[in-house]
C-alpha atoms as a PDB file:
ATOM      1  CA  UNK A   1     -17.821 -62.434 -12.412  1.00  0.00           C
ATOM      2  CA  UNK A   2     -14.069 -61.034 -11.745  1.00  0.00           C
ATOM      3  CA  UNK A   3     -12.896 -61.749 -15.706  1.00  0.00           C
ATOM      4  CA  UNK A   4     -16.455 -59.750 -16.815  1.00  0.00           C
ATOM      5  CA  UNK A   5     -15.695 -56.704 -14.189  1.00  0.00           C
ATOM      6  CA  UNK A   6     -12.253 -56.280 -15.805  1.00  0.00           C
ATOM      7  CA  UNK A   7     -13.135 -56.660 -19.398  1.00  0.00           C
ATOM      8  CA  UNK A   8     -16.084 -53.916 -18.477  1.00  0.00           C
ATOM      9  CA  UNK A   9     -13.164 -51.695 -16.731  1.00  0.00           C
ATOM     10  CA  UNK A  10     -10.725 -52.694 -19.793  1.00  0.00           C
ATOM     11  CA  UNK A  11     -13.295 -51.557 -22.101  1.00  0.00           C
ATOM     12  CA  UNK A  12     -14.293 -48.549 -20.309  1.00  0.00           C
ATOM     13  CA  UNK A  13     -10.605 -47.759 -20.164  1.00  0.00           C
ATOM     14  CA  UNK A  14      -9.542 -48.225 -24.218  1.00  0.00           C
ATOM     15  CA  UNK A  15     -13.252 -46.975 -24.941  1.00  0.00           C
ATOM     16  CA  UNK A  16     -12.717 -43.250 -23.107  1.00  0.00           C
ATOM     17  CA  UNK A  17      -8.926 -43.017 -24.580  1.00  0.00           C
ATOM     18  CA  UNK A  18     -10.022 -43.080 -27.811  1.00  0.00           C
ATOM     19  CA  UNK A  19     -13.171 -40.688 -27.056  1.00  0.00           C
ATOM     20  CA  UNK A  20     -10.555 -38.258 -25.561  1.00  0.00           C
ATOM     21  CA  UNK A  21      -8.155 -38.654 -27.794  1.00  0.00           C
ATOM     22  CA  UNK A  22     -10.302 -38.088 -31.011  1.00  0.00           C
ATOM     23  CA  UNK A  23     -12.688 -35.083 -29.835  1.00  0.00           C
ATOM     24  CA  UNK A  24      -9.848 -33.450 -27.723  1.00  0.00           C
ATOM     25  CA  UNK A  25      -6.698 -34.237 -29.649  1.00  0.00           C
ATOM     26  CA  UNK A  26      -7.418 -35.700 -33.337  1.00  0.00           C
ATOM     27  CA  UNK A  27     -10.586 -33.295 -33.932  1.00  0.00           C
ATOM     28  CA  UNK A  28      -9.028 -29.742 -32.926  1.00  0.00           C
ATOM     29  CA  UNK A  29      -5.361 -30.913 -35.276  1.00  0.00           C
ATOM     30  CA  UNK A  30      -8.164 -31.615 -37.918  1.00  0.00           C
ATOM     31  CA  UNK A  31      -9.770 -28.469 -37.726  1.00  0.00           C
ATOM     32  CA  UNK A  32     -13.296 -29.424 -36.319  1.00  0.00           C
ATOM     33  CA  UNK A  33     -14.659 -28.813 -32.687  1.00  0.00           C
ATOM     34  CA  UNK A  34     -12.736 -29.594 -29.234  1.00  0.00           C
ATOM     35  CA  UNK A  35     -15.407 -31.506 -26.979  1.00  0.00           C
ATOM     36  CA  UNK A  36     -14.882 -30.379 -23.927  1.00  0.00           C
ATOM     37  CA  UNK A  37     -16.740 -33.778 -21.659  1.00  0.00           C
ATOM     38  CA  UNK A  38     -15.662 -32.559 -18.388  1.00  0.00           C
ATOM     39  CA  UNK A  39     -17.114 -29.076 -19.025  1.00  0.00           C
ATOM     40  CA  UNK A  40     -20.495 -30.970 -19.769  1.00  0.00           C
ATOM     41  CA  UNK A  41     -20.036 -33.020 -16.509  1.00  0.00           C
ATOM     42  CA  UNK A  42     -19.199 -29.244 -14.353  1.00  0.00           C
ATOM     43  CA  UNK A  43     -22.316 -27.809 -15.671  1.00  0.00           C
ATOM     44  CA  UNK A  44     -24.338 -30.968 -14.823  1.00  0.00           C
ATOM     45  CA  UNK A  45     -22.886 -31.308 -11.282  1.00  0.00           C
ATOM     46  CA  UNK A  46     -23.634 -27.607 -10.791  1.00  0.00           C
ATOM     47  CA  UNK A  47     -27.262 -28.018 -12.413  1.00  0.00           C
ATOM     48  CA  UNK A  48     -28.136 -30.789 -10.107  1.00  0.00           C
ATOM     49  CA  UNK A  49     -25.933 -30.242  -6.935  1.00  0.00           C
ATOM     50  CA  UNK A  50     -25.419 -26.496  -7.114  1.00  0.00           C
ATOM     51  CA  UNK A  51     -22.018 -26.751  -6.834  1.00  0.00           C
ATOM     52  CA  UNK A  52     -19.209 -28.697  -8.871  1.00  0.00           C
ATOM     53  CA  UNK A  53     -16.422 -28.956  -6.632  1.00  0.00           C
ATOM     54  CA  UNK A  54     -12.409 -29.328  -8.110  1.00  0.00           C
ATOM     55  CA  UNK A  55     -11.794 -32.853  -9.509  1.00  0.00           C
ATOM     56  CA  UNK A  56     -15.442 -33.819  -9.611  1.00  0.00           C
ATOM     57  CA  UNK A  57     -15.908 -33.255 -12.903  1.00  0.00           C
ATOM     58  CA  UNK A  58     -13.206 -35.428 -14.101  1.00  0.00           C
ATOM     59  CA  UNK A  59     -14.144 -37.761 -11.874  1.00  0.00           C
ATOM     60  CA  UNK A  60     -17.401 -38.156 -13.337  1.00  0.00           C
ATOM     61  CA  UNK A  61     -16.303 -38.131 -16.739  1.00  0.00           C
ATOM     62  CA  UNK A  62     -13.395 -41.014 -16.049  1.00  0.00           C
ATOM     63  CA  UNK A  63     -16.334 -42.634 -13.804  1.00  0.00           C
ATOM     64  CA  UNK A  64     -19.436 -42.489 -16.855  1.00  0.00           C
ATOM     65  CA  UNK A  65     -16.650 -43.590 -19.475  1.00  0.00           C
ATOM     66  CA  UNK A  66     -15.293 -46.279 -17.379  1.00  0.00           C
ATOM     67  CA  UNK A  67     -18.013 -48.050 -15.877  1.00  0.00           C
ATOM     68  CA  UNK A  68     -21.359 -46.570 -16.915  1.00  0.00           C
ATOM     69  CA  UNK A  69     -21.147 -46.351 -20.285  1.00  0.00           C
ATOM     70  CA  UNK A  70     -20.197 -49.886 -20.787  1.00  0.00           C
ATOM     71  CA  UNK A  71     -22.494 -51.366 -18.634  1.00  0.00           C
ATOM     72  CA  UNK A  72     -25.486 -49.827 -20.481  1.00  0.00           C
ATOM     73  CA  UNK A  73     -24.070 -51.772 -23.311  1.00  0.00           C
ATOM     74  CA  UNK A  74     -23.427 -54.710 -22.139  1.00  0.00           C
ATOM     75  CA  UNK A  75     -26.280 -54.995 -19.952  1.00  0.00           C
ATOM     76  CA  UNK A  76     -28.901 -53.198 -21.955  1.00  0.00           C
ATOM     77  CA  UNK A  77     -28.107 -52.761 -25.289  1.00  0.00           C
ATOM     78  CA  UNK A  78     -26.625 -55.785 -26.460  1.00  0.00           C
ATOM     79  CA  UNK A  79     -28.866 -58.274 -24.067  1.00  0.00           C
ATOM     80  CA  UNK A  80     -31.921 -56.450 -26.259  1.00  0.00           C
ATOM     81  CA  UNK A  81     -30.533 -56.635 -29.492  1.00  0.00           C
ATOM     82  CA  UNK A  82     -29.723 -60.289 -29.314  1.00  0.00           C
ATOM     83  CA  UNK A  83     -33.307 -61.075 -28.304  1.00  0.00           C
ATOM     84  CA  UNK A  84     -35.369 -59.150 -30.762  1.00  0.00           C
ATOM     85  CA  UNK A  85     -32.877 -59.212 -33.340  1.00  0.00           C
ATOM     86  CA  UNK A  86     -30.164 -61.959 -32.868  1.00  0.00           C
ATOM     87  CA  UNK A  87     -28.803 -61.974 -36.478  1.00  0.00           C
ATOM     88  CA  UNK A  88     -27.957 -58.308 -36.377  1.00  0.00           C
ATOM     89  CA  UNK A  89     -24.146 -58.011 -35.937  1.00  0.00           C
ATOM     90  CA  UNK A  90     -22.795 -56.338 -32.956  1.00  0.00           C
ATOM     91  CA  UNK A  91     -20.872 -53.727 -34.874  1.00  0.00           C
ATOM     92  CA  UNK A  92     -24.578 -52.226 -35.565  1.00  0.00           C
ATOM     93  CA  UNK A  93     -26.045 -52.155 -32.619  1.00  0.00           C
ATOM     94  CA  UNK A  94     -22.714 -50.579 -30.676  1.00  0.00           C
ATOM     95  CA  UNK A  95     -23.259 -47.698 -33.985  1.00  0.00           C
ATOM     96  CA  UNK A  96     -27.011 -47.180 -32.623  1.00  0.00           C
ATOM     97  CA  UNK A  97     -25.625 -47.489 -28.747  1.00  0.00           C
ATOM     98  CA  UNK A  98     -23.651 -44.666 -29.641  1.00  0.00           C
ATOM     99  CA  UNK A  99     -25.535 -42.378 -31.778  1.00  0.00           C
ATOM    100  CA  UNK A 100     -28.073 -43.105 -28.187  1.00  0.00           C
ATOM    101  CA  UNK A 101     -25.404 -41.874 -25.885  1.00  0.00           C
ATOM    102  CA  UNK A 102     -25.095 -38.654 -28.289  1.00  0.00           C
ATOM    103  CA  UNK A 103     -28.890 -37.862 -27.490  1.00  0.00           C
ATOM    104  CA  UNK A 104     -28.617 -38.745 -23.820  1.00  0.00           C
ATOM    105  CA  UNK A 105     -25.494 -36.683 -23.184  1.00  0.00           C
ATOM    106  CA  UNK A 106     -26.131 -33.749 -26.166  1.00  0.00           C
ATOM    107  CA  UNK A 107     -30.127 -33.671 -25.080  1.00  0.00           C
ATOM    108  CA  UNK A 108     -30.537 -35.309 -21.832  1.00  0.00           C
ATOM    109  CA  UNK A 109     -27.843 -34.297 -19.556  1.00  0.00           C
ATOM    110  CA  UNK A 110     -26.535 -30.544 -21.735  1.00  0.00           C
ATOM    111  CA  UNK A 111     -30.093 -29.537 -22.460  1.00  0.00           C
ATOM    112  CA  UNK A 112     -32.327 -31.002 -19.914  1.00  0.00           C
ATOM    113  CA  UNK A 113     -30.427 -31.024 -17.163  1.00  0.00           C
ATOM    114  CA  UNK A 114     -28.200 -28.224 -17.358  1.00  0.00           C
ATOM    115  CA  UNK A 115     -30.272 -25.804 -19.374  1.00  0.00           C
ATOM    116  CA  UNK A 116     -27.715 -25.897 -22.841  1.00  0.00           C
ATOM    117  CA  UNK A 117     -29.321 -25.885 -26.063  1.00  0.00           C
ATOM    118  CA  UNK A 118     -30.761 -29.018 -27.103  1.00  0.00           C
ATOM    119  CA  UNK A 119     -27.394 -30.896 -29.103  1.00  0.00           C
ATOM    120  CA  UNK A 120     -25.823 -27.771 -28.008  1.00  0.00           C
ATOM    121  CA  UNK A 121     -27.515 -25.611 -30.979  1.00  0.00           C
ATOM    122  CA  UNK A 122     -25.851 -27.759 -33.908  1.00  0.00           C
ATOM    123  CA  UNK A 123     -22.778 -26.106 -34.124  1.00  0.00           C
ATOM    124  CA  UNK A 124     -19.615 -28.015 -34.602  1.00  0.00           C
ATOM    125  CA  UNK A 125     -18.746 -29.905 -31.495  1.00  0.00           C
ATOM    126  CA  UNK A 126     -22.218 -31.404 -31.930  1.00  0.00           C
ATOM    127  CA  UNK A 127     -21.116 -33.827 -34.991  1.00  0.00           C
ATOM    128  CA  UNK A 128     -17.502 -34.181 -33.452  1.00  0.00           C
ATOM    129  CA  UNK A 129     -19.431 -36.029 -30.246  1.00  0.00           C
ATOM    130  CA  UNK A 130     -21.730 -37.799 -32.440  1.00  0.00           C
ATOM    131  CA  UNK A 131     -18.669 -39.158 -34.342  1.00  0.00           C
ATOM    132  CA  UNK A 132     -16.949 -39.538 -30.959  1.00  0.00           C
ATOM    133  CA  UNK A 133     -19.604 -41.460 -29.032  1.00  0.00           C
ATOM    134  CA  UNK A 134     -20.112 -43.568 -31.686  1.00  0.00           C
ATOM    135  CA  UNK A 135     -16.544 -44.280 -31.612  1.00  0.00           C
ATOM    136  CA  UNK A 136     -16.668 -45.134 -27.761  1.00  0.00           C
ATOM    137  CA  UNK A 137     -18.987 -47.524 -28.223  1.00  0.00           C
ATOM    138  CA  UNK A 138     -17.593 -49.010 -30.914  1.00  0.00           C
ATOM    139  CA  UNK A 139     -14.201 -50.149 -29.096  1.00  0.00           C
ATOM    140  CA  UNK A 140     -16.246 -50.797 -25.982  1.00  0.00           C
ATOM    141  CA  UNK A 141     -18.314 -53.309 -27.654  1.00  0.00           C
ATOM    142  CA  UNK A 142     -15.431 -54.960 -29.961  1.00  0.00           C
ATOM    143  CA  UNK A 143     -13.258 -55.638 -26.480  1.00  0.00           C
ATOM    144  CA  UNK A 144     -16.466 -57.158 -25.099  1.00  0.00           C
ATOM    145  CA  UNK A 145     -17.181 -59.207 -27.899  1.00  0.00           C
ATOM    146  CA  UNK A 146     -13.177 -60.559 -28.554  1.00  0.00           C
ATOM    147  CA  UNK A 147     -13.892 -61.303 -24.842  1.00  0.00           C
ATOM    148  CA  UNK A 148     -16.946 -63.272 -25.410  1.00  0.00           C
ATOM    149  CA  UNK A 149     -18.388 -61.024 -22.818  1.00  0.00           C
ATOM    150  CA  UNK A 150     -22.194 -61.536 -23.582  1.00  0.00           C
ATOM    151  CA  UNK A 151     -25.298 -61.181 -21.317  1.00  0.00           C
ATOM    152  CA  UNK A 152     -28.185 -63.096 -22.061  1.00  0.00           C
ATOM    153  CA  UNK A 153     -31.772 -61.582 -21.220  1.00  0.00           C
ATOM    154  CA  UNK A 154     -33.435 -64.781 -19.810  1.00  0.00           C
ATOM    155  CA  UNK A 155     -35.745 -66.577 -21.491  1.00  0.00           C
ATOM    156  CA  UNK A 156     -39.484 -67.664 -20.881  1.00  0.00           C
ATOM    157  CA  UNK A 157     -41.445 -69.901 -22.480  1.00  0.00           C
ATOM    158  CA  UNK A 158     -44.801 -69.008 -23.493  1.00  0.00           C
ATOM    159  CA  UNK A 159     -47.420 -72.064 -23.112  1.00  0.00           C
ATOM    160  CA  UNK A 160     -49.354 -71.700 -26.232  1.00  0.00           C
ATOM    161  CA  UNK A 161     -52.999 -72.136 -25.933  1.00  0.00           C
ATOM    162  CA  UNK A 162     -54.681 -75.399 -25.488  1.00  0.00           C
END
């Protein structure tokens, strides 16, 4: 249980540097969109709480990239892929884990929670977080796996019919 918390935190941590790093740092020197993540967390903190005070934020941001994230991967995703489609490699299903993270924060969180456009009207910074979520989960997923840090949905046997 300790060695699977730290390779979630470890993966969380590597995961949300090279989110940052590419849509704040690599993207803009590139010539595409900045993504601004902690601007979406503000206006989500202010949608729901009606305030965002200083530092919360980040704080959300660090805590949704560190933790969060990863856990919906290697809790939900993965478990789900390997039971429906166990011969599908995991490099696929992080690409689809991130493309869904896209929608949730681009749709779920900027437009339906606090009131942006839906995918933030299609402009640039839309494709640069596509590209950068999809990232995320793709070193996320690849420290899990070098880890061997799989979950296993539990299985039932079904009594067939007599």
């Amino acid at each position: 249980m300790k060695r699977t918390a730290l390779t979630i935190l470890t993966a969380g941590a590597f995961a949300t540097i090279a989110f940052d790093t590419f849509g704040q740092s690599l993207s803009p020197l590139f010539g595409y969109a900045k993504l601004a993540p902690v601007g979406l967390a503000g206006a989500t903190l202010k949608s729901v709480f009606g305030a965002s005070p200083s530092g919360a934020a980040h704080l959300l941001h660090v805590l949704t990239g560190l933790v969060f994230y990863v856990v919906g991967y290697y809790a939900v995703a993965r478990p789900l892929q390997r039971a429906v489609l166990p011969q599908l490699p995991w490099v696929i299903t992080a690409t689809v884990y991130g493309a869904a993270l896209w929608v949730f924060a681009l749709y779920g969180m900027a437009h339906l929670v606090a009131g942006m456009k839906p995918f933030l009207g299609f402009t640039g910074i839309t494709w640069v977080a596509l590209w950068g979520h999809i990232l995320y989960a793709l070193v996320a997923a690849a420290i899990l796996e070098v880890r061997g840090e799989v979950m296993d949905l539990p299985r039932r046997r079904i009594a067939a019919a007599a």
